[in-house]
N, C-alpha and C. Protein backbone atom coordinates (compact mmCIF):
# COMPACT_ATOMS: atom_id res chain seq x y z
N UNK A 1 88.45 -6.79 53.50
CA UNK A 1 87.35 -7.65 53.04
C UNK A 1 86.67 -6.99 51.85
N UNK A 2 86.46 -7.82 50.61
CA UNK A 2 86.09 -7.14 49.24
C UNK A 2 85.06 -8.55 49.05
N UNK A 3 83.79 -7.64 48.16
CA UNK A 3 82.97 -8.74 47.88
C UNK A 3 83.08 -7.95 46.29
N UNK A 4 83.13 -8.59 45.16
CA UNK A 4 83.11 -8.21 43.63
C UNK A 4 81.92 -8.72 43.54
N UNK A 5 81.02 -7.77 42.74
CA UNK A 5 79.82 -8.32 41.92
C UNK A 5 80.36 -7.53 40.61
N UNK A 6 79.44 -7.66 39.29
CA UNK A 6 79.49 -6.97 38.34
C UNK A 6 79.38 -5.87 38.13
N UNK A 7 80.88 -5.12 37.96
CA UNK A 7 81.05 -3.64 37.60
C UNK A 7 80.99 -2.70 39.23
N UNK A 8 80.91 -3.72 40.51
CA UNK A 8 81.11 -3.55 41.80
C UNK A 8 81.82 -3.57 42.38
N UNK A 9 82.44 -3.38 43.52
CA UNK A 9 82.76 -3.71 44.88
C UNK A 9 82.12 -3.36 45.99
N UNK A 10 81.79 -4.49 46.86
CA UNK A 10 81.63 -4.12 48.28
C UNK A 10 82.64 -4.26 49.26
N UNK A 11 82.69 -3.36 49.94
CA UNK A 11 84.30 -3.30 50.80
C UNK A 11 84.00 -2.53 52.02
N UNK A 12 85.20 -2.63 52.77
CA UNK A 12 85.19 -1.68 53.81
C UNK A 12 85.11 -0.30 53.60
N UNK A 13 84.91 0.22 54.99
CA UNK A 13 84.84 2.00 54.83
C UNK A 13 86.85 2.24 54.77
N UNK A 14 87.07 3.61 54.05
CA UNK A 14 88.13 4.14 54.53
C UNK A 14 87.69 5.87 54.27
N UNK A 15 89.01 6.59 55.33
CA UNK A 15 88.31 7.87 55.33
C UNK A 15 88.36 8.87 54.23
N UNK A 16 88.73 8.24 53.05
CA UNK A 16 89.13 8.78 51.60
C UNK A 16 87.71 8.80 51.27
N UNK A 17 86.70 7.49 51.41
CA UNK A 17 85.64 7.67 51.36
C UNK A 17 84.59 8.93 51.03
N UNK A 18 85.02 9.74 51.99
CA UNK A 18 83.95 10.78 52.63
C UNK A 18 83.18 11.81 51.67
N UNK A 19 83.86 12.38 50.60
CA UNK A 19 83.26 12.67 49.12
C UNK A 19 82.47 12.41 48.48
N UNK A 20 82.80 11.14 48.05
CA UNK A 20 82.00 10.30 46.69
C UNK A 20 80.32 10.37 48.08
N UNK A 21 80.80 9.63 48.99
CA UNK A 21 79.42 9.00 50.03
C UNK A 21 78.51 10.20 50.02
N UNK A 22 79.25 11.27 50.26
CA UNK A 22 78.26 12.68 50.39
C UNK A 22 77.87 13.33 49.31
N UNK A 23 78.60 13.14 48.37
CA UNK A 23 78.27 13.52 47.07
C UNK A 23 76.18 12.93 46.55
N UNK A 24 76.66 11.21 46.91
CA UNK A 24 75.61 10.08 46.41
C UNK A 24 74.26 10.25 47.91
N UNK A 25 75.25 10.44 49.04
CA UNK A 25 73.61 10.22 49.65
C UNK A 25 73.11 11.71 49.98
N UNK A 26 73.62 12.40 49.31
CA UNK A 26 72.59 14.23 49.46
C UNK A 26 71.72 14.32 48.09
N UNK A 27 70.35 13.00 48.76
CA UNK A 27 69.24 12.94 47.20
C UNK A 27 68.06 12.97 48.47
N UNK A 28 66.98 13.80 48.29
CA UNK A 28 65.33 13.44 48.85
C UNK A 28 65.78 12.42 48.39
N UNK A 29 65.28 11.58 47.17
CA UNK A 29 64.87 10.59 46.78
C UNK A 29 65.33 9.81 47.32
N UNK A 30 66.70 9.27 47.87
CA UNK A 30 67.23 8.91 48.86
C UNK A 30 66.49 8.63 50.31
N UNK A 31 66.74 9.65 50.84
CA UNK A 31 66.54 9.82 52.36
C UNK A 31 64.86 9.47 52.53
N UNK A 32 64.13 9.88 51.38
CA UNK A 32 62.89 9.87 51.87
C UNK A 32 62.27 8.21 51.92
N UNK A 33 63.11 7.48 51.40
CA UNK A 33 62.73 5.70 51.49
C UNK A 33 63.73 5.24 52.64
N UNK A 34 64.57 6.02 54.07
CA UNK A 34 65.37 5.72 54.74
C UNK A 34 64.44 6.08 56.43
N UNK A 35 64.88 5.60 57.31
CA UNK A 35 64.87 5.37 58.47
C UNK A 35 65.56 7.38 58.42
N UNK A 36 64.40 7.82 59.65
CA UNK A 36 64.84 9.39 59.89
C UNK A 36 66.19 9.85 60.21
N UNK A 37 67.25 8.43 60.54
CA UNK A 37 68.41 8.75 60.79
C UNK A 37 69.12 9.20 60.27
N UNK A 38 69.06 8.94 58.81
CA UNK A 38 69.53 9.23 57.88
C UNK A 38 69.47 10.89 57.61
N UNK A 39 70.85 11.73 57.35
CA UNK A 39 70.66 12.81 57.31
C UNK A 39 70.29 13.49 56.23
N UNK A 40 69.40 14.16 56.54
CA UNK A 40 69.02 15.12 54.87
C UNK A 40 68.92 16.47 55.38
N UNK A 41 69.31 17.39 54.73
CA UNK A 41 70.49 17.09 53.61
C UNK A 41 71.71 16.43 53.95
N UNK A 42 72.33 15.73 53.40
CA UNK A 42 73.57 14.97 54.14
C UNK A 42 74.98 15.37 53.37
N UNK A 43 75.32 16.06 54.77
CA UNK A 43 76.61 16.42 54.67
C UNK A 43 78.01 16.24 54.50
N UNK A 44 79.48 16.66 54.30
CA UNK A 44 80.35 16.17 54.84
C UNK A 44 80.87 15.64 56.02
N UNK A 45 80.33 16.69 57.23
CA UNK A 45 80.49 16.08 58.35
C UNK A 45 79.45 14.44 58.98
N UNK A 46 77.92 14.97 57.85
CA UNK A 46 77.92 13.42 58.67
C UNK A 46 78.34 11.96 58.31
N UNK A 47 79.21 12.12 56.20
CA UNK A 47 79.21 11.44 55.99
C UNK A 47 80.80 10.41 56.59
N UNK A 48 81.75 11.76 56.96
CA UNK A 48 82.89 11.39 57.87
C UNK A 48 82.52 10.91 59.18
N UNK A 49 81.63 11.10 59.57
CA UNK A 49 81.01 10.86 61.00
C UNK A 49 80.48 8.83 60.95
N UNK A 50 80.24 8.62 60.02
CA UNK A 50 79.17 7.31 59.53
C UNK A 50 80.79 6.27 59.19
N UNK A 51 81.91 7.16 58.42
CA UNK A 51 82.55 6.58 58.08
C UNK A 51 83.44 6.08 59.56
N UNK A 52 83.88 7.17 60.16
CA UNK A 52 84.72 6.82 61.47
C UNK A 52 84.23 5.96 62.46
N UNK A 53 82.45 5.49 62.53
CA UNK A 53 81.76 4.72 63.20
C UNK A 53 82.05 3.58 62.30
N UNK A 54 82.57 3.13 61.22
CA UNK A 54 82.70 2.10 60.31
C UNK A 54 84.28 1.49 60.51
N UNK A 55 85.42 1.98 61.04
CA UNK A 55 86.02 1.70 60.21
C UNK A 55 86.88 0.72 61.18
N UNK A 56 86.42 0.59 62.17
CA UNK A 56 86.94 -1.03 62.87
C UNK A 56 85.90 -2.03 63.18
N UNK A 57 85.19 -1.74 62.34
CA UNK A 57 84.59 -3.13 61.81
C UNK A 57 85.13 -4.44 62.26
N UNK A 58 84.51 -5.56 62.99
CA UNK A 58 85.16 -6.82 63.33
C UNK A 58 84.15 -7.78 63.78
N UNK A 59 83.26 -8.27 63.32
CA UNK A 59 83.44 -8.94 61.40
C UNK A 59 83.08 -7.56 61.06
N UNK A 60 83.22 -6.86 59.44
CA UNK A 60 82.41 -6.37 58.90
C UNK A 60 81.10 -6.85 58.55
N UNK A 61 80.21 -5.90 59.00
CA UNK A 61 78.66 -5.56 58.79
C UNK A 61 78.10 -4.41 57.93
N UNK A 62 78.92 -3.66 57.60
CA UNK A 62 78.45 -2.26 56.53
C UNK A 62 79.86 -2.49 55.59
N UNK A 63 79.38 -2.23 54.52
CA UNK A 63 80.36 -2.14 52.98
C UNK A 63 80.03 -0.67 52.48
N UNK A 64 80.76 -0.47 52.02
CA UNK A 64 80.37 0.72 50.59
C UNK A 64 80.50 0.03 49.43
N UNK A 65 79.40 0.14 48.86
CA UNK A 65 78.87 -0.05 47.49
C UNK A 65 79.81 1.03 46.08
N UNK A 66 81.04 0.57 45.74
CA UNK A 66 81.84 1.34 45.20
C UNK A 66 82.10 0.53 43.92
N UNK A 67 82.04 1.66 42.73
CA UNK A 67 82.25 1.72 41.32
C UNK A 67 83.56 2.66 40.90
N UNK A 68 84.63 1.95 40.49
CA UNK A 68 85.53 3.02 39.86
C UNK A 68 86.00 3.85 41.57
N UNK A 69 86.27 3.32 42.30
CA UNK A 69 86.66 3.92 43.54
C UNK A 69 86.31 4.82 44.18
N UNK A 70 84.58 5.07 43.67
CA UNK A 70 83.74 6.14 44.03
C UNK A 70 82.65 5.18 44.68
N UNK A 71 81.98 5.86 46.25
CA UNK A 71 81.15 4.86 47.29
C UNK A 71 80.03 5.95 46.62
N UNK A 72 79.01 4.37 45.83
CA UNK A 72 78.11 5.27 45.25
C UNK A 72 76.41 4.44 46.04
N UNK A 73 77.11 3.60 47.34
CA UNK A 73 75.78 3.45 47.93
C UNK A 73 76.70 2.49 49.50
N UNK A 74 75.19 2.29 49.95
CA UNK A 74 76.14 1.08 50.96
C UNK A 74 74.71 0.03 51.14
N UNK A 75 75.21 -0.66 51.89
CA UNK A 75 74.54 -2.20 52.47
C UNK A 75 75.22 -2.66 53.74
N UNK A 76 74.06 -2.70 54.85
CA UNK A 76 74.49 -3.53 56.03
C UNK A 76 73.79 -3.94 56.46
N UNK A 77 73.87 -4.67 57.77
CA UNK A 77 73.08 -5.39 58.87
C UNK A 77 73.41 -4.75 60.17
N UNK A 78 72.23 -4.90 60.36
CA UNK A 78 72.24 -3.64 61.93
C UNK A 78 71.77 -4.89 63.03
N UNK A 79 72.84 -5.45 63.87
CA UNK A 79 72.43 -6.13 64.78
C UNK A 79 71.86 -5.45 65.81
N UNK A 80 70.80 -6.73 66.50
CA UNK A 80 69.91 -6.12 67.45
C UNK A 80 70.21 -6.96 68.42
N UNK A 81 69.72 -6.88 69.98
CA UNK A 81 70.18 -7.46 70.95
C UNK A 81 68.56 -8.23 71.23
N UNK A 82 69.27 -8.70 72.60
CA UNK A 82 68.06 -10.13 73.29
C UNK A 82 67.70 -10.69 72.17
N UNK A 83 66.52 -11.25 72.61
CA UNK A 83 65.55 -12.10 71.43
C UNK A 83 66.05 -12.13 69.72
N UNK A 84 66.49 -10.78 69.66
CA UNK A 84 66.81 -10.83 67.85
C UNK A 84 68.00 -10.55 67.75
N UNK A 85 68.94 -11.39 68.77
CA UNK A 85 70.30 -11.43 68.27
C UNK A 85 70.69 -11.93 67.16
N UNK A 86 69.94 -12.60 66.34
CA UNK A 86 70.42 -13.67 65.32
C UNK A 86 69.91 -13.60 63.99
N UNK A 87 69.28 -12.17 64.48
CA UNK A 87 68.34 -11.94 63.14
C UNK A 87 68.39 -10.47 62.79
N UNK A 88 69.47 -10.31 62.02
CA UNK A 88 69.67 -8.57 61.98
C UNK A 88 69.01 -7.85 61.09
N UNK A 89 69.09 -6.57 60.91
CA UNK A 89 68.13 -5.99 59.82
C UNK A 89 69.07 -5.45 58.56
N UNK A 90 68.41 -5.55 57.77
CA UNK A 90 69.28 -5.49 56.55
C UNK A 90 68.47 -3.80 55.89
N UNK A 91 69.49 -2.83 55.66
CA UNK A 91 69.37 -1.95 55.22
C UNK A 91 70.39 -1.39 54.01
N UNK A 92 70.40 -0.63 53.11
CA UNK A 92 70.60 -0.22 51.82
C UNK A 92 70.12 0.92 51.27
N UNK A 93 71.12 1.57 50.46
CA UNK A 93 70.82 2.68 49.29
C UNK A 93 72.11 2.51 48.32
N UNK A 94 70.99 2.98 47.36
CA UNK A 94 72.35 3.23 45.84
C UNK A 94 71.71 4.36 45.18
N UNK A 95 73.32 5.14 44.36
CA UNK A 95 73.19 6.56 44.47
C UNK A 95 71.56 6.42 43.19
N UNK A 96 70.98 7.65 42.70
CA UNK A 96 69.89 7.45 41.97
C UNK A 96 69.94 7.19 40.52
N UNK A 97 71.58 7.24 39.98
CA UNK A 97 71.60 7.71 38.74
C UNK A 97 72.15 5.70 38.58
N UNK A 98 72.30 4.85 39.89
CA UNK A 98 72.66 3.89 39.38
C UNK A 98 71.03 2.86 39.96
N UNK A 99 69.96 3.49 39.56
CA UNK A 99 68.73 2.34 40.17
C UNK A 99 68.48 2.27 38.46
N UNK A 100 68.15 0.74 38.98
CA UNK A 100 67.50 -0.02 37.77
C UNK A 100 68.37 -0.65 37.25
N UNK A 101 69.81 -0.93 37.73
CA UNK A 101 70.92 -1.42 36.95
C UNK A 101 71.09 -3.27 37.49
N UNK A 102 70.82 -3.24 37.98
CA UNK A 102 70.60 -4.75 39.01
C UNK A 102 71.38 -4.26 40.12
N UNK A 103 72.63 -3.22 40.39
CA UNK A 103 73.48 -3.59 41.37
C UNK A 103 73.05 -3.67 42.98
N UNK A 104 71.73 -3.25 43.09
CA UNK A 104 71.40 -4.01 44.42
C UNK A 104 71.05 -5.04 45.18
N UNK A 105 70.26 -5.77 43.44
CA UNK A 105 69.77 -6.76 43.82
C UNK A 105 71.03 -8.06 43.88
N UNK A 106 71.60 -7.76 43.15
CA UNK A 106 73.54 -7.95 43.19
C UNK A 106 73.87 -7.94 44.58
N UNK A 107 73.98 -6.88 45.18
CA UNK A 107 74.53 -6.40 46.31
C UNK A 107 74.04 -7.44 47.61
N UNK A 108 72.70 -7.43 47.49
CA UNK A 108 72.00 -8.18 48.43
C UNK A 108 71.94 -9.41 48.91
N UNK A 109 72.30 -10.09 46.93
CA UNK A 109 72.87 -11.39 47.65
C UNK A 109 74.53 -11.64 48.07
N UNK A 110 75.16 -10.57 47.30
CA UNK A 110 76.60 -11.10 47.97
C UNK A 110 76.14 -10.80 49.38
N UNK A 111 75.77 -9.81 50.00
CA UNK A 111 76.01 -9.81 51.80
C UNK A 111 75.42 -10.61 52.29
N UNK A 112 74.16 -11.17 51.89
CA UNK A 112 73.60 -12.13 52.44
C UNK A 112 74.13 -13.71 52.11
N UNK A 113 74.63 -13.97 51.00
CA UNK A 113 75.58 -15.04 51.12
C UNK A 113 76.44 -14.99 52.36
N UNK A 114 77.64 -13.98 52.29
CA UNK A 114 78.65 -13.38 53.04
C UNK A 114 78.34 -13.64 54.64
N UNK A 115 76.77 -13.34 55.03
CA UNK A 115 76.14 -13.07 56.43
C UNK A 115 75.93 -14.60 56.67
N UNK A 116 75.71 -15.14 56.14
CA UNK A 116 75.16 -16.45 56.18
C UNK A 116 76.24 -17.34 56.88
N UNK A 117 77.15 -17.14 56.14
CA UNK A 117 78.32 -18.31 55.82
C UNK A 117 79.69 -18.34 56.90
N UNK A 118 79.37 -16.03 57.55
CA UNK A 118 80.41 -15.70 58.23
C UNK A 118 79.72 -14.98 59.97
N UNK A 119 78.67 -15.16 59.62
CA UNK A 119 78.51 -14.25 61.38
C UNK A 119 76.97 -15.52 61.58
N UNK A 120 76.79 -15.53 63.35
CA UNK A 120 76.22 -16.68 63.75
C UNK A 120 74.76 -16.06 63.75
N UNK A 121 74.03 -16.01 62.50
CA UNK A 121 73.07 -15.89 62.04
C UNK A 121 71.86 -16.62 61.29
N UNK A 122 70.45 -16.40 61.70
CA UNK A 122 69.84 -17.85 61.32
C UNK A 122 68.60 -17.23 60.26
N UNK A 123 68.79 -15.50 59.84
CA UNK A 123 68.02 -15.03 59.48
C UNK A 123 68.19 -13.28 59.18
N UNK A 124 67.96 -12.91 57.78
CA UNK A 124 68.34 -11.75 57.64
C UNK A 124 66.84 -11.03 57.32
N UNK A 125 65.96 -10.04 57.85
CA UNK A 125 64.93 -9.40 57.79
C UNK A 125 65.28 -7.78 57.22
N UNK A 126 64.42 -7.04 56.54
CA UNK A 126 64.27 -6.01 55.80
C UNK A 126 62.93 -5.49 56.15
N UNK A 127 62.43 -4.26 56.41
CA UNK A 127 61.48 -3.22 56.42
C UNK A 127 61.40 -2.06 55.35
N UNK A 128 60.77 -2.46 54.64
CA UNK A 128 60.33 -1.15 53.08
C UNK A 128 59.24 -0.43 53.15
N UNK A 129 59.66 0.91 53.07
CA UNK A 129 58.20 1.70 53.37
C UNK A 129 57.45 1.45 51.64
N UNK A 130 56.04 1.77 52.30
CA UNK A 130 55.08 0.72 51.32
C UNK A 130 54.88 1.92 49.75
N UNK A 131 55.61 2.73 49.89
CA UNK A 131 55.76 3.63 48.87
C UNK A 131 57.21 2.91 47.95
N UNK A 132 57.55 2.21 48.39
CA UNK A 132 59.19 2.05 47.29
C UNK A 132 59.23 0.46 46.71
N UNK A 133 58.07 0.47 46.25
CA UNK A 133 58.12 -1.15 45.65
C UNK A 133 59.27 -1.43 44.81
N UNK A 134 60.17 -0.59 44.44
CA UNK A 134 61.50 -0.70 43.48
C UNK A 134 61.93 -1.45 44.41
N UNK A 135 62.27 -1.14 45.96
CA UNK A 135 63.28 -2.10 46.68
C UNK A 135 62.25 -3.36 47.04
N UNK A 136 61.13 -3.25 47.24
CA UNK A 136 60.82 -4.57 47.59
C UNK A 136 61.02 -5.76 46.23
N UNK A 137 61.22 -5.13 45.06
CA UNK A 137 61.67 -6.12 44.12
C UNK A 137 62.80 -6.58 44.13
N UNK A 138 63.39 -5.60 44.67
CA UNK A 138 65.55 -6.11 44.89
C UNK A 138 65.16 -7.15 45.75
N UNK A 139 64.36 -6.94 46.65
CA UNK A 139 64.78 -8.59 48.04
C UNK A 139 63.65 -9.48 46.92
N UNK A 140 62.73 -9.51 46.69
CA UNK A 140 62.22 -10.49 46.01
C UNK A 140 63.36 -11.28 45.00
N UNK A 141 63.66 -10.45 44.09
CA UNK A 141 64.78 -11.00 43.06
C UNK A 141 65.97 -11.30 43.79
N UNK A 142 66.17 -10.63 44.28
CA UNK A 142 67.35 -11.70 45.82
C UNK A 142 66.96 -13.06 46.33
N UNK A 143 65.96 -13.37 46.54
CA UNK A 143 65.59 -14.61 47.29
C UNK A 143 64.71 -14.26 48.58
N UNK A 144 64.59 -12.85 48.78
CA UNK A 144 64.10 -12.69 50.09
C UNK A 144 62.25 -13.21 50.31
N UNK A 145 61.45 -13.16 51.08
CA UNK A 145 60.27 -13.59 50.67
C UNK A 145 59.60 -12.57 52.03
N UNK A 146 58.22 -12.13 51.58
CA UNK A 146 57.46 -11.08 51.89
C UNK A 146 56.57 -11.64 52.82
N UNK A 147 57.23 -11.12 54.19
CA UNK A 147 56.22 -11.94 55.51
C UNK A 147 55.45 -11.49 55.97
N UNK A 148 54.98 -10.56 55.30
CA UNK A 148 53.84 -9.64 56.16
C UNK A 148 53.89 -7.72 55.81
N UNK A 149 52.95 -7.77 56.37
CA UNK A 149 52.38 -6.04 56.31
C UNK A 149 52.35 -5.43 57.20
N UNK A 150 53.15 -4.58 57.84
CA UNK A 150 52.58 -3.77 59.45
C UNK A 150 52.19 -2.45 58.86
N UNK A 151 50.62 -2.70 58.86
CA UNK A 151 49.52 -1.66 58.41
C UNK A 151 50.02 -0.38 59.45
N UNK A 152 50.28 1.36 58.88
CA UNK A 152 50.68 2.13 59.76
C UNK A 152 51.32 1.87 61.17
N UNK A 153 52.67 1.25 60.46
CA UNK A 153 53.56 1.43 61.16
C UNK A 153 54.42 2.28 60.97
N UNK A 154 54.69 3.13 60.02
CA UNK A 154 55.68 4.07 59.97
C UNK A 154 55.19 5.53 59.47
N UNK A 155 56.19 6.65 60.32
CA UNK A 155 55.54 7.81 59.67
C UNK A 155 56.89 8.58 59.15
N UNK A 156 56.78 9.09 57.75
CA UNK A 156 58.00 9.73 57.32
C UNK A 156 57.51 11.32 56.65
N UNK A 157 57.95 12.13 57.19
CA UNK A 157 57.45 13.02 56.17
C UNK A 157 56.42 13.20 56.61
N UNK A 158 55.44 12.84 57.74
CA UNK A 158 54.02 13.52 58.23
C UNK A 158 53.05 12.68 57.46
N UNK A 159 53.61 11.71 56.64
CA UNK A 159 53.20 10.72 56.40
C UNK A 159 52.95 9.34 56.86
N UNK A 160 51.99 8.78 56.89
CA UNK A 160 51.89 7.41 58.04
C UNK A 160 51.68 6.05 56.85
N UNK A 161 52.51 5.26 56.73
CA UNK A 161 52.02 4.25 55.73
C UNK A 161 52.70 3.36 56.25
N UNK A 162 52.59 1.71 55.70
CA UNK A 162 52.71 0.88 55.45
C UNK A 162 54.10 0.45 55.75
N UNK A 163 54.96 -0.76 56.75
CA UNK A 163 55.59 -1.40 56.03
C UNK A 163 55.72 -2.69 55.69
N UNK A 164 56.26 -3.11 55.09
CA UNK A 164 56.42 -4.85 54.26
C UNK A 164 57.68 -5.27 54.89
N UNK A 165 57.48 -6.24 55.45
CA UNK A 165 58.68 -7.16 56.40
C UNK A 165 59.33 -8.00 55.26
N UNK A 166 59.93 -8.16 54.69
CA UNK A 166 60.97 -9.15 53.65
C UNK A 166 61.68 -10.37 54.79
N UNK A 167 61.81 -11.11 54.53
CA UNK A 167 63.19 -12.38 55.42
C UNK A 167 63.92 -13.20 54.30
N UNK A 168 65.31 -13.68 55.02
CA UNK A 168 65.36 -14.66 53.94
C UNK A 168 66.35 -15.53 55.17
N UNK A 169 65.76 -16.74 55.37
CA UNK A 169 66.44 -17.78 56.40
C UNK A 169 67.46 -18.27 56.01
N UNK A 170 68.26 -18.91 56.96
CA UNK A 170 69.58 -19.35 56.48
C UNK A 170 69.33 -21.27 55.87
């Protein structure tokens, strides 16, 4: 499964992968706009680790964001169970040397086209910590629309701020 945007691909994981991914996601700048899961510093082993959890995918839900056959970010949907089966969360990074180029805001709508059209979904939601208004402009310029504020809800870094709920319905 290949989604082409301009000067893109989004595609599946393979374990050739594991380089370029670790190369692009060992940035603070990175990790520090990510969910604590995310490893920092991020290694080889965890980026083989992320990949081998990827790679029987069925439907695919995570792509690597690859230029020139180098995974220089990714994009997925993290399904959730009960009540928000139908409404997954949409998460993302691209490496730093490629922000400001459009390719996320690119990125965002091919998967969310893609999500729409291929898995039984009635709604794709996003959480941005209230420090990275760069990404809350990718879902805006995507189509996404800004549903709210959960005043200290998140703490990163010993830091407690803000996040902004994004949606975009089917």
């Amino acid at each position: 499964m290949e989604l082409k945007g301009t000067g893109f691909t989004l595609r599946g994981w393979k374990l050739s992968d594991a380089a370029s991914l670790q190369k692009h996601a060992d940035n603070i700048n990175i990790s520090s706009n990510l969910l604590d899961r995310f490893p920092s510093p991020y290694t080889l082993e965890a980026a083989t680790n992320w990949i081998k959890e990827k790679l029987d995918q069925s439907p695919i839900t995570n792509f690597a964001i690859v230029v020139d056959e180098q995974v220089i970010g990714v994009i997925g949907l993290d399904f959730r169970d009960d009540v928000y089966r139908k409404a997954p969360l949409l998460g993302y990074w691209v490496s730093e040397q490629y922000w400001g180029k459009g390719i996320m805001t690119e990125a965002v709508k091919l998967i969310s086209n893609y999500a729409f059209a291929n898995l039984d979904i009635v709604r794709i939601q996003a959480g941005i910590l209230s420090k990275n208004p760069a990404s809350m402009r990718v879902l805006e310029k995507a189509g996404f629309i800004k549903e709210g504020i959960m005043r200290n809800a998140i703490i990163k870094h010993g830091e407690i701020m803000d996040e902004h709920i994004y949606a975009m319905l089917k």
